[in-house]
C-alpha atoms as a PDB file:
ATOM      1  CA  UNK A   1      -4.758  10.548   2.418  1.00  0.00           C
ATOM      2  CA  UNK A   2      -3.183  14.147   3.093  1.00  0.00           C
ATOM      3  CA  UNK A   3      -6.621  15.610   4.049  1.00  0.00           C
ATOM      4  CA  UNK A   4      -7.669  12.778   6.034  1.00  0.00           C
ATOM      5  CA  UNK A   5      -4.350  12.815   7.844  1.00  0.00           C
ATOM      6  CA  UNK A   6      -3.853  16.241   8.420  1.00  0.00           C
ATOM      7  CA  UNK A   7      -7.897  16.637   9.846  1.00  0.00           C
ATOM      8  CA  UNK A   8      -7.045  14.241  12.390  1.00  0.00           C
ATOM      9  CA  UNK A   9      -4.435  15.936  14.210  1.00  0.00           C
ATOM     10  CA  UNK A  10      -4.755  17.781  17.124  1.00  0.00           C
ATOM     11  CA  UNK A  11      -5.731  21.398  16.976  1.00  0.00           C
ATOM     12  CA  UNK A  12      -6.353  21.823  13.452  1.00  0.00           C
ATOM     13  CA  UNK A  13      -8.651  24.770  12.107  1.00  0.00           C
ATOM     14  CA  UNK A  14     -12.333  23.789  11.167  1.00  0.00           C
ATOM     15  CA  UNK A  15     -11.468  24.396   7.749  1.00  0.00           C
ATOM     16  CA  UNK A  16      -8.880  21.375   7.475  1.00  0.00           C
ATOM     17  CA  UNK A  17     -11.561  19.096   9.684  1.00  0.00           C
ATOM     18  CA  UNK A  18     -14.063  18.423   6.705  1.00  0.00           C
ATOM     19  CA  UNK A  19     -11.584  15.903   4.754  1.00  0.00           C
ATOM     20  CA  UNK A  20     -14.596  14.087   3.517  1.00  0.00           C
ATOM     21  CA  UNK A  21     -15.796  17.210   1.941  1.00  0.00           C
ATOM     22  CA  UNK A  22     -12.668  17.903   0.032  1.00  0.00           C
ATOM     23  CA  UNK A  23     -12.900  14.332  -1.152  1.00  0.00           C
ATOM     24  CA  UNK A  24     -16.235  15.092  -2.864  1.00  0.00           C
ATOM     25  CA  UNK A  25     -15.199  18.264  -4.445  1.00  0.00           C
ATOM     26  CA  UNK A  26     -12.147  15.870  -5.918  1.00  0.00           C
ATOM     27  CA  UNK A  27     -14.890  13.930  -7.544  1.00  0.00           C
ATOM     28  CA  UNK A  28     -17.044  16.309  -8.706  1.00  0.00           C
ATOM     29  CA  UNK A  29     -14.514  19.326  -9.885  1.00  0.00           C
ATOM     30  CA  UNK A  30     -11.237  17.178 -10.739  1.00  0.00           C
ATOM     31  CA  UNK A  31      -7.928  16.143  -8.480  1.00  0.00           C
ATOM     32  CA  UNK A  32      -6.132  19.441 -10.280  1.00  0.00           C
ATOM     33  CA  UNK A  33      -8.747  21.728  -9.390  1.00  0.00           C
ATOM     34  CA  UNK A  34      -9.296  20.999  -5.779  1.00  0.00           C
ATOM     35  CA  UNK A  35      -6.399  19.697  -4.120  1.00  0.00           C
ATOM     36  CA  UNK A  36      -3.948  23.083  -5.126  1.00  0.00           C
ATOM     37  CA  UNK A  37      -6.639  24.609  -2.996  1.00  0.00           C
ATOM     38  CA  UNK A  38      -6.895  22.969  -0.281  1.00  0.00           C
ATOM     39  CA  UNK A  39      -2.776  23.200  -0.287  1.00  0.00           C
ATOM     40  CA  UNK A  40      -3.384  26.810  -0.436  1.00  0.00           C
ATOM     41  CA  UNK A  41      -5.533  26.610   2.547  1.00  0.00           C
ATOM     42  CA  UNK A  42      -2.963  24.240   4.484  1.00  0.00           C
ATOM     43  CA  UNK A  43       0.111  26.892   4.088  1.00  0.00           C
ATOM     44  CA  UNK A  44      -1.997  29.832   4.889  1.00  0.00           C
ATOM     45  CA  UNK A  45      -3.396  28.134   8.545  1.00  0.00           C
ATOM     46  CA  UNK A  46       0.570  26.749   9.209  1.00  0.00           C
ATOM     47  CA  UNK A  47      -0.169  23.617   9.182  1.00  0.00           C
ATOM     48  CA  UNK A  48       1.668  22.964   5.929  1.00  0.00           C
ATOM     49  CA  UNK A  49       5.148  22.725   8.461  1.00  0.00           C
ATOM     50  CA  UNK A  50       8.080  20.030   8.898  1.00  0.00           C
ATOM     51  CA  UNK A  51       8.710  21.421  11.928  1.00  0.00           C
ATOM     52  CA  UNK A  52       7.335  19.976  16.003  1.00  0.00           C
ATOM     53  CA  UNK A  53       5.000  22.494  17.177  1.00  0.00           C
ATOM     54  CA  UNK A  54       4.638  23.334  20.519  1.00  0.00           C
ATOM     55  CA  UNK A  55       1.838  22.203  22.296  1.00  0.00           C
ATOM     56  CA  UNK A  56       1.282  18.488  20.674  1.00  0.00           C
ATOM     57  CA  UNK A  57      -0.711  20.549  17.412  1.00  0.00           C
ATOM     58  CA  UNK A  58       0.928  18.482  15.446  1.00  0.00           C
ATOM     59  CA  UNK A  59      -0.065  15.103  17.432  1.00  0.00           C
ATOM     60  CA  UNK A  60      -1.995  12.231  15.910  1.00  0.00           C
ATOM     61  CA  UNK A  61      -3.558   9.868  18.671  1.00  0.00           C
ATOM     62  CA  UNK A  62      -3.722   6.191  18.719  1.00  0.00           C
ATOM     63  CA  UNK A  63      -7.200   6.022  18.725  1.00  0.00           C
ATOM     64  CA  UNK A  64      -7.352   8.008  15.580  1.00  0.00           C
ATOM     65  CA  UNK A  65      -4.606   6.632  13.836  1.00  0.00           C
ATOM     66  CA  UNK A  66      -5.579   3.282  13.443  1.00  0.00           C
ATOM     67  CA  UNK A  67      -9.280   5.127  12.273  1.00  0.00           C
ATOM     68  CA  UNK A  68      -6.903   6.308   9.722  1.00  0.00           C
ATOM     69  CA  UNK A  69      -5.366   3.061   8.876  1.00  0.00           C
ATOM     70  CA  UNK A  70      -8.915   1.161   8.616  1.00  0.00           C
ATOM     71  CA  UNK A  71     -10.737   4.143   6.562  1.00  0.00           C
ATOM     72  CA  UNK A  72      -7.679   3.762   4.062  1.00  0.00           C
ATOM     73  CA  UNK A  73      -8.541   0.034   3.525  1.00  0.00           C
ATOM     74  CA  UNK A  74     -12.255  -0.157   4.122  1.00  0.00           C
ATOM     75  CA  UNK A  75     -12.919   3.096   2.270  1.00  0.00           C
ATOM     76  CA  UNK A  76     -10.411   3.024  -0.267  1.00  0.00           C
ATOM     77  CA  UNK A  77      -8.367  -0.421  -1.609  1.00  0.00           C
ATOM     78  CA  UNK A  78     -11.535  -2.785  -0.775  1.00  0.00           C
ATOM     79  CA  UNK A  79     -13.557  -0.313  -3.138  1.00  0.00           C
ATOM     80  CA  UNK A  80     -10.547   0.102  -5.574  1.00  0.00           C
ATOM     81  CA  UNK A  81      -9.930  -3.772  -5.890  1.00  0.00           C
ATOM     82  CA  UNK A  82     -13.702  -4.093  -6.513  1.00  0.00           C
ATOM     83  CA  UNK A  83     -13.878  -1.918  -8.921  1.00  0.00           C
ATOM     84  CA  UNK A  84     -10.616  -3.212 -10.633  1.00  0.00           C
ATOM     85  CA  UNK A  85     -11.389  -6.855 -10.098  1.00  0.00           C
ATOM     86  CA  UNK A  86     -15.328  -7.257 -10.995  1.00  0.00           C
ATOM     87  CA  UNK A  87     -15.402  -4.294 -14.132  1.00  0.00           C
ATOM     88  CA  UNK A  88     -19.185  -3.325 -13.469  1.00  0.00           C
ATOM     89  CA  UNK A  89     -20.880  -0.285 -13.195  1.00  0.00           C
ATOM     90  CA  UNK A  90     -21.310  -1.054  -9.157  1.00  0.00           C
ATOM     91  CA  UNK A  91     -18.489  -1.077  -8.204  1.00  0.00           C
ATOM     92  CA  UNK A  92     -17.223   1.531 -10.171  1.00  0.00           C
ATOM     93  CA  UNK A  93     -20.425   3.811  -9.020  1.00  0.00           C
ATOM     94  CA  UNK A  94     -19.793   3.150  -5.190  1.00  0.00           C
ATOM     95  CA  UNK A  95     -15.801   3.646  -5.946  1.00  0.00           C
ATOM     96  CA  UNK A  96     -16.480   7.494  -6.983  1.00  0.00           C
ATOM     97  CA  UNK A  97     -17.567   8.121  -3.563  1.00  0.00           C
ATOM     98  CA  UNK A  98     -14.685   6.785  -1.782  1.00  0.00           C
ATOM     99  CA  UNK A  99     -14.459   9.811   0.169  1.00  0.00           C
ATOM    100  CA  UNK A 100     -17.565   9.331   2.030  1.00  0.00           C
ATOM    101  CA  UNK A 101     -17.212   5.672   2.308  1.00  0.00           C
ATOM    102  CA  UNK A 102     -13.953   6.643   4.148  1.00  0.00           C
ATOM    103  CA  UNK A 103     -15.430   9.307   6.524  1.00  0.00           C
ATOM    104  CA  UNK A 104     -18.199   6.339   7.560  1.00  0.00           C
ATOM    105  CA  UNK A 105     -15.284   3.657   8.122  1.00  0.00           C
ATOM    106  CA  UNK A 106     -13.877   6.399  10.067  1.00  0.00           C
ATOM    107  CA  UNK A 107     -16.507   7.133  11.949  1.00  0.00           C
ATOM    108  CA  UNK A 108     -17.206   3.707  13.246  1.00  0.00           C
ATOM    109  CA  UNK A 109     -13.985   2.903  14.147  1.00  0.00           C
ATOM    110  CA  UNK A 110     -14.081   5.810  16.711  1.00  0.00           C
ATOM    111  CA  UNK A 111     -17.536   4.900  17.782  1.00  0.00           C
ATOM    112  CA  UNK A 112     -16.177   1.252  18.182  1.00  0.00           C
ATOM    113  CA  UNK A 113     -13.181   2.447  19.587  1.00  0.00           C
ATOM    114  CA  UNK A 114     -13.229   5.690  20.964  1.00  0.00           C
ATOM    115  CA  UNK A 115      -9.959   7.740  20.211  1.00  0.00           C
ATOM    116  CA  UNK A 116     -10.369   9.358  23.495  1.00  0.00           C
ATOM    117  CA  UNK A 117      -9.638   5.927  25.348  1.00  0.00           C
ATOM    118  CA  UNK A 118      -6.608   5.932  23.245  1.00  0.00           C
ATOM    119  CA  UNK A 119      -4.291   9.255  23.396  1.00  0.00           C
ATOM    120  CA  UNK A 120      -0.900   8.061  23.430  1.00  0.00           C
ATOM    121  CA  UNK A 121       0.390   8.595  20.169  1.00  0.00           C
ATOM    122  CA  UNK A 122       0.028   7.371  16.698  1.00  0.00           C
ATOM    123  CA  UNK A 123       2.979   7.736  15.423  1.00  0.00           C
ATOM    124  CA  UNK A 124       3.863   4.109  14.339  1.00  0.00           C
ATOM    125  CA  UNK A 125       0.516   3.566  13.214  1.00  0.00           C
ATOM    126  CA  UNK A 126       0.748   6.155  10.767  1.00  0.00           C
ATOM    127  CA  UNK A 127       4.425   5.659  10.046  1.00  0.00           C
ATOM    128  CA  UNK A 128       3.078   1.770   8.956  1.00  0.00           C
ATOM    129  CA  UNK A 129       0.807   3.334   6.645  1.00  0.00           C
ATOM    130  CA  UNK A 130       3.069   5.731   4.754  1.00  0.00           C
ATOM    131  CA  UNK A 131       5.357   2.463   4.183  1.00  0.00           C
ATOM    132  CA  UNK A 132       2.127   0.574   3.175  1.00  0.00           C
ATOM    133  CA  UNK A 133       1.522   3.382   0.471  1.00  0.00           C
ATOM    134  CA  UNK A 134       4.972   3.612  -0.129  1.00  0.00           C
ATOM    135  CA  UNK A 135       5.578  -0.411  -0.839  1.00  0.00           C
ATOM    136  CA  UNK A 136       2.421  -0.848  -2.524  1.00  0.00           C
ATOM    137  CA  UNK A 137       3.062   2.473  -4.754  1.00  0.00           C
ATOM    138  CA  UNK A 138       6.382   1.468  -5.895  1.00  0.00           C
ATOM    139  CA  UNK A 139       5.485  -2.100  -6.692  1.00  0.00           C
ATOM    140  CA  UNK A 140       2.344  -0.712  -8.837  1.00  0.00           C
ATOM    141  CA  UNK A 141       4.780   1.487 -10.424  1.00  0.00           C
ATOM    142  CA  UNK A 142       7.704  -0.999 -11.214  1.00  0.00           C
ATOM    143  CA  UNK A 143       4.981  -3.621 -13.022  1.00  0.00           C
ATOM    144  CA  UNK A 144       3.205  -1.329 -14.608  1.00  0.00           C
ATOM    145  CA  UNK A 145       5.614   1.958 -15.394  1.00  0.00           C
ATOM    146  CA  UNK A 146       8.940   0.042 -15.949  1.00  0.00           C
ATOM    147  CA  UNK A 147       8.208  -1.811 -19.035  1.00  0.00           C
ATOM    148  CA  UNK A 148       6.947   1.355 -20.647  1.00  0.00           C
ATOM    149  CA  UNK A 149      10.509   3.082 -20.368  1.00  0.00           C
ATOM    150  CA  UNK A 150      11.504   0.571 -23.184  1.00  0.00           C
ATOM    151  CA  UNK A 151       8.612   1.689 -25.628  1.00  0.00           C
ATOM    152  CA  UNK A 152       8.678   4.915 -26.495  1.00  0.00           C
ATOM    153  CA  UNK A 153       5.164   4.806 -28.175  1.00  0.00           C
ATOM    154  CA  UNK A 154       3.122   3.577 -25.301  1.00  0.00           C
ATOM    155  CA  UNK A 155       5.544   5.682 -22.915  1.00  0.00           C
ATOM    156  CA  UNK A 156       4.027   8.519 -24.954  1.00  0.00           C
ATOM    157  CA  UNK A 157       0.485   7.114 -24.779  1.00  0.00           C
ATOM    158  CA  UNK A 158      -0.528   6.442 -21.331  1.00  0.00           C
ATOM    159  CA  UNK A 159       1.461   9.313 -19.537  1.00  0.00           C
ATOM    160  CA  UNK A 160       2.556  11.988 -21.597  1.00  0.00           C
ATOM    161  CA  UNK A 161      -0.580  14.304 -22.043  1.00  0.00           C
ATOM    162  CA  UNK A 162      -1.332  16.282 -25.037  1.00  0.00           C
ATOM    163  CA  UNK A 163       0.407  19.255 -25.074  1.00  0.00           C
ATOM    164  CA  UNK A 164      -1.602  21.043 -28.196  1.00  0.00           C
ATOM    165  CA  UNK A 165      -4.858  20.585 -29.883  1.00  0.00           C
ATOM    166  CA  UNK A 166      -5.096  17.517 -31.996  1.00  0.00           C
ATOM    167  CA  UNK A 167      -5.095  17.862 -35.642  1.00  0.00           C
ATOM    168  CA  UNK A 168      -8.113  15.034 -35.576  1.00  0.00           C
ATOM    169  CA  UNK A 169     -11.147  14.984 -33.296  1.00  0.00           C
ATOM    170  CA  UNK A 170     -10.317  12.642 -30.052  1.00  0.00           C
ATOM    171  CA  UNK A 171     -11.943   9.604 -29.709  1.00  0.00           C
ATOM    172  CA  UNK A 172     -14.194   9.130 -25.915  1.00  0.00           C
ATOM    173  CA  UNK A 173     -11.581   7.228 -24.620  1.00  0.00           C
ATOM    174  CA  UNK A 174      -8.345   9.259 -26.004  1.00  0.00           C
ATOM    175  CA  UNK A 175     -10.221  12.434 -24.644  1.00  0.00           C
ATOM    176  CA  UNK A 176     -10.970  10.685 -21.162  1.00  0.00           C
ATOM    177  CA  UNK A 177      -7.427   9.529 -20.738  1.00  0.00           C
ATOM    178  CA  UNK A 178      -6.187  13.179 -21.485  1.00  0.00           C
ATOM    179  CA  UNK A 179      -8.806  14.597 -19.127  1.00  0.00           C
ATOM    180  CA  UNK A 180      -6.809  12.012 -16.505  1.00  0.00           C
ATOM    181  CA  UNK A 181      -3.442  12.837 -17.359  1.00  0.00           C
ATOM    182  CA  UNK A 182      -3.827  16.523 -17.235  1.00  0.00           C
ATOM    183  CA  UNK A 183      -5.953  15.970 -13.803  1.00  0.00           C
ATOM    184  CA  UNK A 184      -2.522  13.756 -12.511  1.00  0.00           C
ATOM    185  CA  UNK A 185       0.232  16.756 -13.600  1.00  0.00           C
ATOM    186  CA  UNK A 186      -1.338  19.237 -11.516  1.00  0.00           C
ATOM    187  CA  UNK A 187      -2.751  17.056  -8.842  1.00  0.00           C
ATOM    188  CA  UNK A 188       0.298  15.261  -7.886  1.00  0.00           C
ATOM    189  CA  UNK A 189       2.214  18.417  -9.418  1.00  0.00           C
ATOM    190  CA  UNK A 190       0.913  20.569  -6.525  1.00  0.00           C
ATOM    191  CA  UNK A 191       1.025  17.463  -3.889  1.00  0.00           C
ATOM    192  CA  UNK A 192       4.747  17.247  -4.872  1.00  0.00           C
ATOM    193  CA  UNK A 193       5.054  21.374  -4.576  1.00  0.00           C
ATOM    194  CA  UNK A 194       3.579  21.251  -1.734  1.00  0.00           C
ATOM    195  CA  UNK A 195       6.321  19.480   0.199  1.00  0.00           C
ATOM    196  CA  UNK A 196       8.635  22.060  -0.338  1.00  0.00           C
ATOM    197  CA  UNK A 197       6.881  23.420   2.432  1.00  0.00           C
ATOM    198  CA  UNK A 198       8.323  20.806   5.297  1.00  0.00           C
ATOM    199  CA  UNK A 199      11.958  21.975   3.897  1.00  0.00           C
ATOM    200  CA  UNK A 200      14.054  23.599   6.034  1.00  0.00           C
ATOM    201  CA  UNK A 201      16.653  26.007   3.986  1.00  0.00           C
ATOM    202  CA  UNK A 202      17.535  25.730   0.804  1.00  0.00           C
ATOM    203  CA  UNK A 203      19.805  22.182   1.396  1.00  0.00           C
ATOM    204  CA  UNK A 204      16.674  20.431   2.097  1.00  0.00           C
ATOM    205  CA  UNK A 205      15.184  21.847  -1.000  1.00  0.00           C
ATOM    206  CA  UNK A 206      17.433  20.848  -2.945  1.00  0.00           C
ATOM    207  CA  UNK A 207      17.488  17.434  -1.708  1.00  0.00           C
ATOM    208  CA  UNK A 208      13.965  17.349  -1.656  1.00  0.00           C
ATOM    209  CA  UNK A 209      14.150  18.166  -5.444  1.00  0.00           C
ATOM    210  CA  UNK A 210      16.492  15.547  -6.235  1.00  0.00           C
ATOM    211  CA  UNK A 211      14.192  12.727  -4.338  1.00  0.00           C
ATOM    212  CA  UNK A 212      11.529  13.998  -5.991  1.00  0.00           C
ATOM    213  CA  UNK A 213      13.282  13.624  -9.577  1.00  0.00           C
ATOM    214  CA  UNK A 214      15.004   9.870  -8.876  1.00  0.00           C
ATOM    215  CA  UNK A 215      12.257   8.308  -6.609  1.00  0.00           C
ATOM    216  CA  UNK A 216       9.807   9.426  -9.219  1.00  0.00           C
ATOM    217  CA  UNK A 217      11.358   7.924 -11.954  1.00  0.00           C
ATOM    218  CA  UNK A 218      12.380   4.526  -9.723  1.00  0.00           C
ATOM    219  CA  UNK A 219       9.275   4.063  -7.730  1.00  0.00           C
ATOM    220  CA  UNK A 220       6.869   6.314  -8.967  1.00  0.00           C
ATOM    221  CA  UNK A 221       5.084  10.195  -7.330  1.00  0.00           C
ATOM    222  CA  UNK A 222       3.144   8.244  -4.901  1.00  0.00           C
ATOM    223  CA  UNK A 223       6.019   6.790  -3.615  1.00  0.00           C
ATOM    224  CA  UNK A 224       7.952   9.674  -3.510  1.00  0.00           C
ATOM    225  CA  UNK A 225       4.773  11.434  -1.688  1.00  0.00           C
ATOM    226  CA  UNK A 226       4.863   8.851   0.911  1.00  0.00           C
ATOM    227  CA  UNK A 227       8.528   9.056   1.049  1.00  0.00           C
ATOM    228  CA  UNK A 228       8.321  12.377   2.335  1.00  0.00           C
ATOM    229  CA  UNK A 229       5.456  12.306   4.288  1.00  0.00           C
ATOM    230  CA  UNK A 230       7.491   9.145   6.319  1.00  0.00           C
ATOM    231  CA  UNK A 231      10.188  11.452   6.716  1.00  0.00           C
ATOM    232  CA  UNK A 232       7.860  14.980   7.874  1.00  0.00           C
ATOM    233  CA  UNK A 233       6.034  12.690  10.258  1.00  0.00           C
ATOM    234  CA  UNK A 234       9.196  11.678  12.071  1.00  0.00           C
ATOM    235  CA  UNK A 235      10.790  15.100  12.316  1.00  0.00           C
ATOM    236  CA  UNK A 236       7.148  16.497  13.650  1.00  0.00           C
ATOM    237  CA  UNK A 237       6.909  13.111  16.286  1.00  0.00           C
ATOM    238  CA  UNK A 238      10.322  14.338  17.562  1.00  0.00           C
ATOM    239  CA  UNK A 239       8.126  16.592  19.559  1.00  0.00           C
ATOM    240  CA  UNK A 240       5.715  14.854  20.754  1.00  0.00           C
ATOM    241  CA  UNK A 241       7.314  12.153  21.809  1.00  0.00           C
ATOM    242  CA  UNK A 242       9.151  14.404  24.251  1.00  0.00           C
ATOM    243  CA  UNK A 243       6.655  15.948  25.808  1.00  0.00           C
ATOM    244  CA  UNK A 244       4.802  12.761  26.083  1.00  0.00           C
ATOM    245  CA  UNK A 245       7.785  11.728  28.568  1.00  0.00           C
ATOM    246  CA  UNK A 246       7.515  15.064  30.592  1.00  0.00           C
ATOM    247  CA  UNK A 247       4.083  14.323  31.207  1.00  0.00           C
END
């Protein structure tokens, strides 16, 4: 959700407005390959801050926050549970391009209901969503994760990826699942880098680190993401919100 999120607030560079585009290139280059540069992109413009910026840059709308909120479930979990519940080619087909499914939902929301009718801000619109992720991460990760942390083997199978060449050729589905595992250590490796970014100092750093490390392990990355991304959202709405009241 990071490039969809950060496209849609105000002021943003043309090169952080084409999240649908960055969604594609996820799809057909990997997560690991794409998304460190796109972070690369987001530090260099400065939008990659925790900090309020002056001049509502920061600023999601209404209007476009509860686009947000709809693209996430019309573009992404109604595809996902299809493609998880009915185990067809379809569904799995129309799942890889989520991204542009997303962009359409999107698109008709604003059509439908035009953000510029709406331009007080978003902020507990997209706060609800982070704690959406956030729940819905955390329980995926507690019934799925949490019995593996008693069986070493398995623990060993489904996320730790192959650190060497095996002695014995790979098998389709042992060399997709390493593709995937390899793709999730720098993907959500660089997503969780990238946070280090809203820090400010070195405290926040380190507590940052140590979030990272425990919430990880509890709840799982994704929740730890959206952890952090609750907490960046407030600190840059502490602007806003003021200068909302002076106008």
């Amino acid at each position: 959700m990071i490039p969809f999120v950060e496209a849609a607030r105000e002021k943003r560079s043309i090169f952080l407005r084409m999240p649908a585009v960055v969604g594609v290139l996820f799809q057909l280059f990997s997560f690991a390959v794409v998304i460190p540069i796109y972070y690369v992109a987001l530090i260099l413009s400065g939008a990659a801050t925790g900090n309020p910026v002056k001049g509502r840059a920061t600023k999601i709308t209404q209007g476009n926050a509860e686009a947000l909120l709809f693209a996430l479930i019309a573009g992404y979990i109604i595809p996902t549970v299809c493609m998880v519940v009915f185990q067809d080619v379809t569904p799995t087909a129309l799942w890889q391009g989520y991204p542009i499914i997303m962009s359409l939902a999107q698109f008709v929301y604003l059509v439908i209901r035009p953000s510029s009718r709406y331009v007080e801000s978003g902020y507990a619109t997209i706060q609800a969503m982070y704690g959406f992720i956030f729940v819905t991460s955390a329980i995926f990760h507690i019934y799925y994760t949490w019995p593996l942390f008693f069986d070493t083997q398995q623990f060993q199978k489904v996320l730790v990826p192959q650190l060497a060449l095996s002695k014995r050729p790979l098998s389709l589905p042992e060399g997709a699942a390493a593709v995937i595992q390899w793709d999730a250590v720098f993907g959500i490796g660089s997503t969780l880098l990238v946070t280090f970014w809203f820090a400010r100092g070195v405290k926040e750093m380190v507590l940052l680190f140590l979030w990272h490390v425990l919430s990880s392990v509890a709840f799982g990355p994704g929740a730890a993401i959206a952890g952090v991304l609750l907490f960046r959202e407030a600190r840059l709405n502490s602007r806003t919100a003021v200068e909302d009241k002076e106008d």
